[in-house]
PDB file of N, CA and C in Angstrom:
ATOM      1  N   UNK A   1       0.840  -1.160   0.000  1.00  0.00           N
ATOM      2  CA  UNK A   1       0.000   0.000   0.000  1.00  0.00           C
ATOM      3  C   UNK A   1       0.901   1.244   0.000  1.00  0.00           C
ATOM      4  N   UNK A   2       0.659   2.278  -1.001  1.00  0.00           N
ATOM      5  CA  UNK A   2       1.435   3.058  -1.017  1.00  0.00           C
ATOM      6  C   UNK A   2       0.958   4.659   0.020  1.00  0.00           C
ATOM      7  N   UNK A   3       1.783   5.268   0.771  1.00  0.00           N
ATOM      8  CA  UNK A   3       1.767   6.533   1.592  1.00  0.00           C
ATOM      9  C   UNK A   3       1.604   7.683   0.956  1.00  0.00           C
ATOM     10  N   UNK A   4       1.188   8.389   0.995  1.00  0.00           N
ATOM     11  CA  UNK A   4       1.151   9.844   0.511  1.00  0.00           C
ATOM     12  C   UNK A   4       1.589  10.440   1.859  1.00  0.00           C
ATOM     13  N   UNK A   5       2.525  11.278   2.291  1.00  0.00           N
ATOM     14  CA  UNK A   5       3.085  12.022   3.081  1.00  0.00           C
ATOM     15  C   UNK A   5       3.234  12.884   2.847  1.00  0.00           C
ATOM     16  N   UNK A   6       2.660  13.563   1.947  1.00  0.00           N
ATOM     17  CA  UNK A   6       3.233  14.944   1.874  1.00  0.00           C
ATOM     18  C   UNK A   6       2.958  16.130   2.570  1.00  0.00           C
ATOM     19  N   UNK A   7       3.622  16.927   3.006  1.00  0.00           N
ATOM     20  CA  UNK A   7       3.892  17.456   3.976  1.00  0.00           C
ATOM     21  C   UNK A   7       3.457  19.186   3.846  1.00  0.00           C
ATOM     22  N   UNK A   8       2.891  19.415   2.171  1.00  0.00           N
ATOM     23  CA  UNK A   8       2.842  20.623   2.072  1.00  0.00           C
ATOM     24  C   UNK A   8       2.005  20.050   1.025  1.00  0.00           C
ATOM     25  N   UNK A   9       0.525  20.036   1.262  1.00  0.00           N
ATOM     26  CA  UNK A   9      -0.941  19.403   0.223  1.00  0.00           C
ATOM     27  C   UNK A   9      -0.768  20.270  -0.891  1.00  0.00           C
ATOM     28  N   UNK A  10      -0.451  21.770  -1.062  1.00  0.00           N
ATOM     29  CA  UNK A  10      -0.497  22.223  -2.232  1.00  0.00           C
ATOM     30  C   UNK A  10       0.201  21.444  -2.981  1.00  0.00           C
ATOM     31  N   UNK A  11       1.600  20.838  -3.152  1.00  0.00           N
ATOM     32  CA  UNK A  11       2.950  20.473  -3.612  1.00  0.00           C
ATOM     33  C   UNK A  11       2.346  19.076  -3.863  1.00  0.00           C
ATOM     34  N   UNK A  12       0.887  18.755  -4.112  1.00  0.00           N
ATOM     35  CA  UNK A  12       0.249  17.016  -4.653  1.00  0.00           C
ATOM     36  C   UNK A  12       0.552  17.290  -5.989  1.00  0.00           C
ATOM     37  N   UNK A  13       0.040  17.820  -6.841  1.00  0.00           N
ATOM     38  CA  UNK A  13       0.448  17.765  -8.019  1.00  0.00           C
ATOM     39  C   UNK A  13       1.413  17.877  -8.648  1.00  0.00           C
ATOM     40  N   UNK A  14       2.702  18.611  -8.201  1.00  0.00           N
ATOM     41  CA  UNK A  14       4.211  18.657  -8.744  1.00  0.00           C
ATOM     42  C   UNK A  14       4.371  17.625  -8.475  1.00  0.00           C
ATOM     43  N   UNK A  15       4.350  17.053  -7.140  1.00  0.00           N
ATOM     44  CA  UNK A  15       4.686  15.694  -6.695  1.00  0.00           C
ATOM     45  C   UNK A  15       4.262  14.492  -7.958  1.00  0.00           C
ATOM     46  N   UNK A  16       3.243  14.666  -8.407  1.00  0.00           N
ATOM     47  CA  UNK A  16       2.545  13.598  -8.629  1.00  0.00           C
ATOM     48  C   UNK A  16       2.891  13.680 -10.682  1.00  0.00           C
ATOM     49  N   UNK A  17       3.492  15.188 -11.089  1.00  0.00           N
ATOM     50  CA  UNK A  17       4.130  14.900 -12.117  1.00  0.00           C
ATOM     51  C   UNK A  17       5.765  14.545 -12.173  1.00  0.00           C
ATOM     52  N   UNK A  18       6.207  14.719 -11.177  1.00  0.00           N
ATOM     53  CA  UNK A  18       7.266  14.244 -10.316  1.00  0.00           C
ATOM     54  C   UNK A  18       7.902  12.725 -10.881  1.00  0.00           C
ATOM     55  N   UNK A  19       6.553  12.098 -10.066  1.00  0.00           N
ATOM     56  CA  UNK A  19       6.635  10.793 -10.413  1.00  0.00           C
ATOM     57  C   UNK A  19       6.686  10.250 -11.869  1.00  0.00           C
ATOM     58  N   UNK A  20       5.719  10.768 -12.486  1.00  0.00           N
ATOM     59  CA  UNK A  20       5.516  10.321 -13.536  1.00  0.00           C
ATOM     60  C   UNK A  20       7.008  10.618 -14.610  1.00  0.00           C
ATOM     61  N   UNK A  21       7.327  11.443 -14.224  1.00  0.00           N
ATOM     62  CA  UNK A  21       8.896  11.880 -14.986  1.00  0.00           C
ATOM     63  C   UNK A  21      10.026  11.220 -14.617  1.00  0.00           C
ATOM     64  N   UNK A  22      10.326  10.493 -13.164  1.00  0.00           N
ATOM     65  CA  UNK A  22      11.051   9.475 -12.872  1.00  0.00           C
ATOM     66  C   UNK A  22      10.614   8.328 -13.231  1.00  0.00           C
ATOM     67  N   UNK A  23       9.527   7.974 -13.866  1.00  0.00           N
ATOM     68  CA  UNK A  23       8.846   6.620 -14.301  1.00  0.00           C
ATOM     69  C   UNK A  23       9.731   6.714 -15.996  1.00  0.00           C
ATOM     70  N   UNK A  24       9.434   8.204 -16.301  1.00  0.00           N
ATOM     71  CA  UNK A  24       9.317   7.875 -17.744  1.00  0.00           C
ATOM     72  C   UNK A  24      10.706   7.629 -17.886  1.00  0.00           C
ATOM     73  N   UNK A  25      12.043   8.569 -16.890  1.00  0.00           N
ATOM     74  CA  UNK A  25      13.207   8.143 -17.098  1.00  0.00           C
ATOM     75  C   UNK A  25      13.981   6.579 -16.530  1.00  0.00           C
ATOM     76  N   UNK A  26      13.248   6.107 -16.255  1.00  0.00           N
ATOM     77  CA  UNK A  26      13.792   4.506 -15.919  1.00  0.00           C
ATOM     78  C   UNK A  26      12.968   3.346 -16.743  1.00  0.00           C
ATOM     79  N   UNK A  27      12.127   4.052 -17.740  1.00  0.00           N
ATOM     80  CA  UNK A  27      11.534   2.910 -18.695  1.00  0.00           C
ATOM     81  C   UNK A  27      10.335   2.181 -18.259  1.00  0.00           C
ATOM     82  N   UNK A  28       9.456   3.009 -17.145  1.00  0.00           N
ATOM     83  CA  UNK A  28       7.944   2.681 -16.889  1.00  0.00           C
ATOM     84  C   UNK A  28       7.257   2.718 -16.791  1.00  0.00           C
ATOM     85  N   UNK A  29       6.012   2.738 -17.695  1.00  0.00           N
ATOM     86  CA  UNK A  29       4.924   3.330 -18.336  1.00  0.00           C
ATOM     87  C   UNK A  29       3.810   3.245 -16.846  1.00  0.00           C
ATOM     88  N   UNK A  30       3.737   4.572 -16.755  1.00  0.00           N
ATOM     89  CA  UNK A  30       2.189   4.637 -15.449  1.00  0.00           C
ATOM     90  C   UNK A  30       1.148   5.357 -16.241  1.00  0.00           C
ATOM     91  N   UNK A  31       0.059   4.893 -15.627  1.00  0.00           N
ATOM     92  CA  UNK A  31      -0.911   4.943 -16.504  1.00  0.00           C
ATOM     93  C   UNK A  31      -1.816   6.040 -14.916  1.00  0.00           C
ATOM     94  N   UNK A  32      -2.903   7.098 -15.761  1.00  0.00           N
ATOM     95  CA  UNK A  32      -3.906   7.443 -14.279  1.00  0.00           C
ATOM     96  C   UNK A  32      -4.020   6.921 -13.262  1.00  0.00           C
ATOM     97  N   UNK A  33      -4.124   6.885 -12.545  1.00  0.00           N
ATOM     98  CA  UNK A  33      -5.367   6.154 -11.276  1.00  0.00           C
ATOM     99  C   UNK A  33      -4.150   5.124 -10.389  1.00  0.00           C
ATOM    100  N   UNK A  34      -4.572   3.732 -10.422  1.00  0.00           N
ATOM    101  CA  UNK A  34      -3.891   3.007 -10.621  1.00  0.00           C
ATOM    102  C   UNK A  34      -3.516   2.163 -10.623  1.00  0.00           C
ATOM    103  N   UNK A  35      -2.069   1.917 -10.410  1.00  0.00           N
ATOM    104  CA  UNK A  35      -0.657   1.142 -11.071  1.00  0.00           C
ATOM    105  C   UNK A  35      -0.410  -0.119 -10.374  1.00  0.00           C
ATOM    106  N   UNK A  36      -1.221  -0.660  -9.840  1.00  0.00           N
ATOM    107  CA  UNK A  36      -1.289  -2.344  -9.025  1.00  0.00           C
ATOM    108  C   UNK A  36      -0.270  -3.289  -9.989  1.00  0.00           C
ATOM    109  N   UNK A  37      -0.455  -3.016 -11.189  1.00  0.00           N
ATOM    110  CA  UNK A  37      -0.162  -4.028 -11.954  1.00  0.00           C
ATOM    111  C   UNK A  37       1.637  -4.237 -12.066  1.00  0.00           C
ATOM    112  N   UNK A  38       2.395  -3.029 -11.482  1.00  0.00           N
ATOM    113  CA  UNK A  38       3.805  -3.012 -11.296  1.00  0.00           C
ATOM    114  C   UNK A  38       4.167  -3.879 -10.490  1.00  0.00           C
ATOM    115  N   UNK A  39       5.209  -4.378 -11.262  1.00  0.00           N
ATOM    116  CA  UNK A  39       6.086  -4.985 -10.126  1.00  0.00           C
ATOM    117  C   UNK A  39       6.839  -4.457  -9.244  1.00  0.00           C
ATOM    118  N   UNK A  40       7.296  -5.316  -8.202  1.00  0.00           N
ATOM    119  CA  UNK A  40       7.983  -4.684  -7.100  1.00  0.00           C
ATOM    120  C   UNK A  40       9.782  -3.948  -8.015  1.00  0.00           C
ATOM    121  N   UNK A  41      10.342  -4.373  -8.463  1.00  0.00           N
ATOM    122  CA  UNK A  41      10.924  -3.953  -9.066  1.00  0.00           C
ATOM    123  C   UNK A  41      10.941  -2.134  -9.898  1.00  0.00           C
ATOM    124  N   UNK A  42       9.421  -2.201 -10.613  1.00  0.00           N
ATOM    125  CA  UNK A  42       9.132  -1.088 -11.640  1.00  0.00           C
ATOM    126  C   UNK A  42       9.019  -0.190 -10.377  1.00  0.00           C
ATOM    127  N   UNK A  43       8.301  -0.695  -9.588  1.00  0.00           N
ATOM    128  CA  UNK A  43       7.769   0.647  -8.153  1.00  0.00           C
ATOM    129  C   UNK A  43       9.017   0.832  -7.773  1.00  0.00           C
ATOM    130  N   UNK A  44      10.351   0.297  -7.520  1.00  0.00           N
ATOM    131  CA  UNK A  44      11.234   1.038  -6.576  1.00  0.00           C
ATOM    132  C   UNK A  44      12.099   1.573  -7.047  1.00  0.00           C
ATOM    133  N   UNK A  45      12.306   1.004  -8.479  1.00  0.00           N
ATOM    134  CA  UNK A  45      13.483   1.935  -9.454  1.00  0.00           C
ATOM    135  C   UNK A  45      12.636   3.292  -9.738  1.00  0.00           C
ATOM    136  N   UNK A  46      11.171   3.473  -9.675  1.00  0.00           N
ATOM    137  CA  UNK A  46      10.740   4.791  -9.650  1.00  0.00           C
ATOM    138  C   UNK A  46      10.572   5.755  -8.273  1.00  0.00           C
ATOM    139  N   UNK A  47      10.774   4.718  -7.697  1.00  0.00           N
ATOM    140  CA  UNK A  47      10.836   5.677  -5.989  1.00  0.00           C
ATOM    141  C   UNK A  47      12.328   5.780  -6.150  1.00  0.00           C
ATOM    142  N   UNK A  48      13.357   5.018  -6.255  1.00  0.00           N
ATOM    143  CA  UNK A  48      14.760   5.166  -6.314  1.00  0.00           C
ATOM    144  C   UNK A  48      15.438   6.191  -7.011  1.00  0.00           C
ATOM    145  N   UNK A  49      14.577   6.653  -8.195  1.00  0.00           N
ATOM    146  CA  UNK A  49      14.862   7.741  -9.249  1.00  0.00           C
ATOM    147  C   UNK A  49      14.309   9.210  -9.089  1.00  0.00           C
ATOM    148  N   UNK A  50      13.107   8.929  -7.544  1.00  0.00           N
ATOM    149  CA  UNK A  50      13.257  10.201  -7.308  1.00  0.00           C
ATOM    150  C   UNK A  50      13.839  10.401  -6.004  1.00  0.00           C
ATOM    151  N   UNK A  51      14.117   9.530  -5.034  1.00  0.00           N
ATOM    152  CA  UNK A  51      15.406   9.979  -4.054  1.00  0.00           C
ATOM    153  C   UNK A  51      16.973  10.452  -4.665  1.00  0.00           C
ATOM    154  N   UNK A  52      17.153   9.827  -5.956  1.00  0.00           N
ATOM    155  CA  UNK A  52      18.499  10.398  -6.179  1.00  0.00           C
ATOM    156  C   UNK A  52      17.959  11.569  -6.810  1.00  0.00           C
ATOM    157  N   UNK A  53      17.030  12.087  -7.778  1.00  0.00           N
ATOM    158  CA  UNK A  53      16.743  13.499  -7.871  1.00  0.00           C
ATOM    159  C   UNK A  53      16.640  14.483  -7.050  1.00  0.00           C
ATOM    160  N   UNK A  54      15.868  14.031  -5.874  1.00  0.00           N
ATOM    161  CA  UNK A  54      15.647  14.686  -4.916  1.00  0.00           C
ATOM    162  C   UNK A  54      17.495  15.318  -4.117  1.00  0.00           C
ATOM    163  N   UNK A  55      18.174  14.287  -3.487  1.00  0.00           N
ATOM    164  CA  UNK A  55      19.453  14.424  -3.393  1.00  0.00           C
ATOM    165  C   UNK A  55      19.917  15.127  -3.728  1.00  0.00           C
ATOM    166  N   UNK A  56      20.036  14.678  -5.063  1.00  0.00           N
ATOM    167  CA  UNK A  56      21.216  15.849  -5.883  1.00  0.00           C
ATOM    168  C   UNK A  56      20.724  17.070  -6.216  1.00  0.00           C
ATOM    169  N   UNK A  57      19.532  17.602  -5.965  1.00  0.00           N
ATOM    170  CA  UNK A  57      18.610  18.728  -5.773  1.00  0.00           C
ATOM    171  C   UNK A  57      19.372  19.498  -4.635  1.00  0.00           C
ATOM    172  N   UNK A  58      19.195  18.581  -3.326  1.00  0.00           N
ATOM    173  CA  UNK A  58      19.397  19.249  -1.830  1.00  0.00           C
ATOM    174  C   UNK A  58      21.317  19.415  -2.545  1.00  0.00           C
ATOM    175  N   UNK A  59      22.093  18.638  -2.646  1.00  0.00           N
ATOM    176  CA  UNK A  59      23.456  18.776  -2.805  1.00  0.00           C
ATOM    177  C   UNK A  59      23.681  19.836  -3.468  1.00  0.00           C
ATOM    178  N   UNK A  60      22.941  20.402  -4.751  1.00  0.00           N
ATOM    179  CA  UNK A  60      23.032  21.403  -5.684  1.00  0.00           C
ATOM    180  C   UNK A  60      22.377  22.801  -4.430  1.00  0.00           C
ATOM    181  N   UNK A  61      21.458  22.461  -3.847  1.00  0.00           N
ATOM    182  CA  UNK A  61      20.999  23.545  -2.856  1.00  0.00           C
ATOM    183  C   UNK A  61      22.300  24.197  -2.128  1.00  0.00           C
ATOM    184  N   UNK A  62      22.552  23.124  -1.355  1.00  0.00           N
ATOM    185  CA  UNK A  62      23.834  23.040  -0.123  1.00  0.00           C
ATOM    186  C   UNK A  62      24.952  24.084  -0.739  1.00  0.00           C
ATOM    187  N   UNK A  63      25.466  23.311  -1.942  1.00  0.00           N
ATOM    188  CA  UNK A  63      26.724  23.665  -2.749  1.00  0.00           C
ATOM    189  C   UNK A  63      26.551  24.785  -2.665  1.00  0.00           C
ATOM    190  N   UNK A  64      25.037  25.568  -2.922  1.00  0.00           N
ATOM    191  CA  UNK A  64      25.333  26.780  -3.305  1.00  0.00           C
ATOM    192  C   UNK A  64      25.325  27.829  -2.363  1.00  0.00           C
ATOM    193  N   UNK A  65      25.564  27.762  -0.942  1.00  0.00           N
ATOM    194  CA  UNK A  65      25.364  28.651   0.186  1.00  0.00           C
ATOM    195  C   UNK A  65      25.619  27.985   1.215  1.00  0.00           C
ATOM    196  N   UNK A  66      25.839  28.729   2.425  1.00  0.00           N
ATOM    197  CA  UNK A  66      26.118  28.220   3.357  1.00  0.00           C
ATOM    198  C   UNK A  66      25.152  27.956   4.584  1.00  0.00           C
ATOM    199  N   UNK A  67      24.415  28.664   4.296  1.00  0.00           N
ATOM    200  CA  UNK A  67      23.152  28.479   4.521  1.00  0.00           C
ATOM    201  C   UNK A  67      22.109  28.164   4.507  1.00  0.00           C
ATOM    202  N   UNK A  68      22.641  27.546   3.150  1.00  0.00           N
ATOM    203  CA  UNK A  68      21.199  26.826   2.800  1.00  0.00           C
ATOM    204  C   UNK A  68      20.428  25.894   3.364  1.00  0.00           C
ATOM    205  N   UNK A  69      21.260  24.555   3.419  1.00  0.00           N
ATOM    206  CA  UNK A  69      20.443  23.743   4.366  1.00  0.00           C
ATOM    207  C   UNK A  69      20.204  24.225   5.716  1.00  0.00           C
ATOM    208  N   UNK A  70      20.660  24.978   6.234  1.00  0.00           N
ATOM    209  CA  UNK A  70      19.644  25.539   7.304  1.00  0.00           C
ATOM    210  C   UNK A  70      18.751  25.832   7.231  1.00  0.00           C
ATOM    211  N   UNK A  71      18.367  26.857   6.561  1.00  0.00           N
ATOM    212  CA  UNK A  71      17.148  27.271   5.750  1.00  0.00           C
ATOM    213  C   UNK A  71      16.173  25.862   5.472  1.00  0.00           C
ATOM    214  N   UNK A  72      16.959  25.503   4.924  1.00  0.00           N
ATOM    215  CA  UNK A  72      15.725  24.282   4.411  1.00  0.00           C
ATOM    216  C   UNK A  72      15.013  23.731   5.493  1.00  0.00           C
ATOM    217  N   UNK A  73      16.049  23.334   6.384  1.00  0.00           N
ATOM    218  CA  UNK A  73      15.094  22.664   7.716  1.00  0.00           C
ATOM    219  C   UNK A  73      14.429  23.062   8.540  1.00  0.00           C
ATOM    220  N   UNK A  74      14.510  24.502   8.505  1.00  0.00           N
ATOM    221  CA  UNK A  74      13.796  25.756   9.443  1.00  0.00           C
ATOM    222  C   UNK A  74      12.159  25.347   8.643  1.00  0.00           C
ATOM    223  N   UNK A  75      12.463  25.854   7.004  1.00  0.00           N
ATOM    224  CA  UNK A  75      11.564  25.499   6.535  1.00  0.00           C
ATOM    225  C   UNK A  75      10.641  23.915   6.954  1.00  0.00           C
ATOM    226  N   UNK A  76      11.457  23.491   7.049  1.00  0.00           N
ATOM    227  CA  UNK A  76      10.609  21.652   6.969  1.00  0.00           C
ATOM    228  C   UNK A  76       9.996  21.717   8.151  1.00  0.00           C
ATOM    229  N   UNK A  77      10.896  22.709   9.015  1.00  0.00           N
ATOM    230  CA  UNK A  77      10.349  22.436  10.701  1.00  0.00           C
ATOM    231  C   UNK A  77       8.627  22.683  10.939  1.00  0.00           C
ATOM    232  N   UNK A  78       8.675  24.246  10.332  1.00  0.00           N
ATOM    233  CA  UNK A  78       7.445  25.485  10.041  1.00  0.00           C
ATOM    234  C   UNK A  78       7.051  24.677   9.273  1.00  0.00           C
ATOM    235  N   UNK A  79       7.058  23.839   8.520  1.00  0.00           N
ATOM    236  CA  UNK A  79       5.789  23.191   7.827  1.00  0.00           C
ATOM    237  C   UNK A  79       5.213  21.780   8.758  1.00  0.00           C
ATOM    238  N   UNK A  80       5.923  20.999   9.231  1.00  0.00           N
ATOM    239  CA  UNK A  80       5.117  20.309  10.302  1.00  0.00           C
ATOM    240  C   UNK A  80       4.838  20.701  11.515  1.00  0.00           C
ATOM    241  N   UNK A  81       5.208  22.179  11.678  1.00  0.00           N
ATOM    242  CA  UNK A  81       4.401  22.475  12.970  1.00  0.00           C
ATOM    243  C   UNK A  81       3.199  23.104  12.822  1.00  0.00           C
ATOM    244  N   UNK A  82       2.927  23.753  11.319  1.00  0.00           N
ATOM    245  CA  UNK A  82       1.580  24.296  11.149  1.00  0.00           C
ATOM    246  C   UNK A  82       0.591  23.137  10.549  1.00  0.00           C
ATOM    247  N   UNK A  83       1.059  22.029  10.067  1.00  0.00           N
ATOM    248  CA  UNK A  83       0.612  20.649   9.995  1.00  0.00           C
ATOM    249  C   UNK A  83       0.326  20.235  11.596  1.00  0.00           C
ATOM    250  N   UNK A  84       0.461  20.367  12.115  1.00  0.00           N
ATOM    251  CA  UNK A  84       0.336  19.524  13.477  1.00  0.00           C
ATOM    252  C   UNK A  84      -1.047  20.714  14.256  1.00  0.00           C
ATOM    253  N   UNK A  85      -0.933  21.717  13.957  1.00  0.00           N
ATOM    254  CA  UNK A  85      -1.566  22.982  14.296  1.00  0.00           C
ATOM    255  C   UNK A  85      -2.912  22.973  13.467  1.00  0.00           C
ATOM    256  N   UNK A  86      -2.745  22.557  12.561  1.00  0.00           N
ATOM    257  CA  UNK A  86      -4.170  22.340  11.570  1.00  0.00           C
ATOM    258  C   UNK A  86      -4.840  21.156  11.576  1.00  0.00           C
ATOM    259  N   UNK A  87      -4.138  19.857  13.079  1.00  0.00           N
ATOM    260  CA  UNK A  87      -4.519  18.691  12.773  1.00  0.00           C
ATOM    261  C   UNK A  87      -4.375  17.842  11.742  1.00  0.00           C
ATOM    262  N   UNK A  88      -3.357  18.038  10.710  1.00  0.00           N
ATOM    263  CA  UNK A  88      -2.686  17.494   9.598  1.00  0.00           C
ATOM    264  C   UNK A  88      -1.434  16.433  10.600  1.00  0.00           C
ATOM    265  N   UNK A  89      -1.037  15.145   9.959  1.00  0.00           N
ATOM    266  CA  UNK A  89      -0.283  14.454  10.715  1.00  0.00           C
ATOM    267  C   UNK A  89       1.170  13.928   9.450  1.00  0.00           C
TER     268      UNK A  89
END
């Protein structure tokens, strides 16, 4: 069963073309709705393809300031505490 966690509800739909763009770069066709019919394999080389995007995103962040990842986590912080504040979990 797959999680939706996301942590900032506006950010469902980037997310969710996200995916579909790490699918298309590892060779696996997703279709709407869904995708039961993947194998365990097709599902993790597309979750796998967006942790290393994601990564080298934050690394390209980092690289570029010294501050940055601070920033970022201040940010991450302020978003699950107004999640927790709105009864969002």
């Amino acid at each position: 069963m797959a999680r939706n966690n996301i942590l900032v509800p506006q950010a469902k739909a980037a997310m969710e073309q996200f995916k579909y763009e790490a699918a298309q770069e590892v060779g696996v066709s997703l279709k709407p709705g869904y995708n039961g019919d993947l194998t365990a394999r097709q599902a993790g080389s597309i979750g796998g393809q967006m942790v290393k995007k994601m990564i080298y995103d934050y690394q390209q962040r980092a690289a570029g300031g010294a501050g940055t990842s601070l920033s970022m986590t201040q940010d991450l912080t302020t978003i699950k505490q107004q999640n927790q504040q709105s009864g969002m979990k």
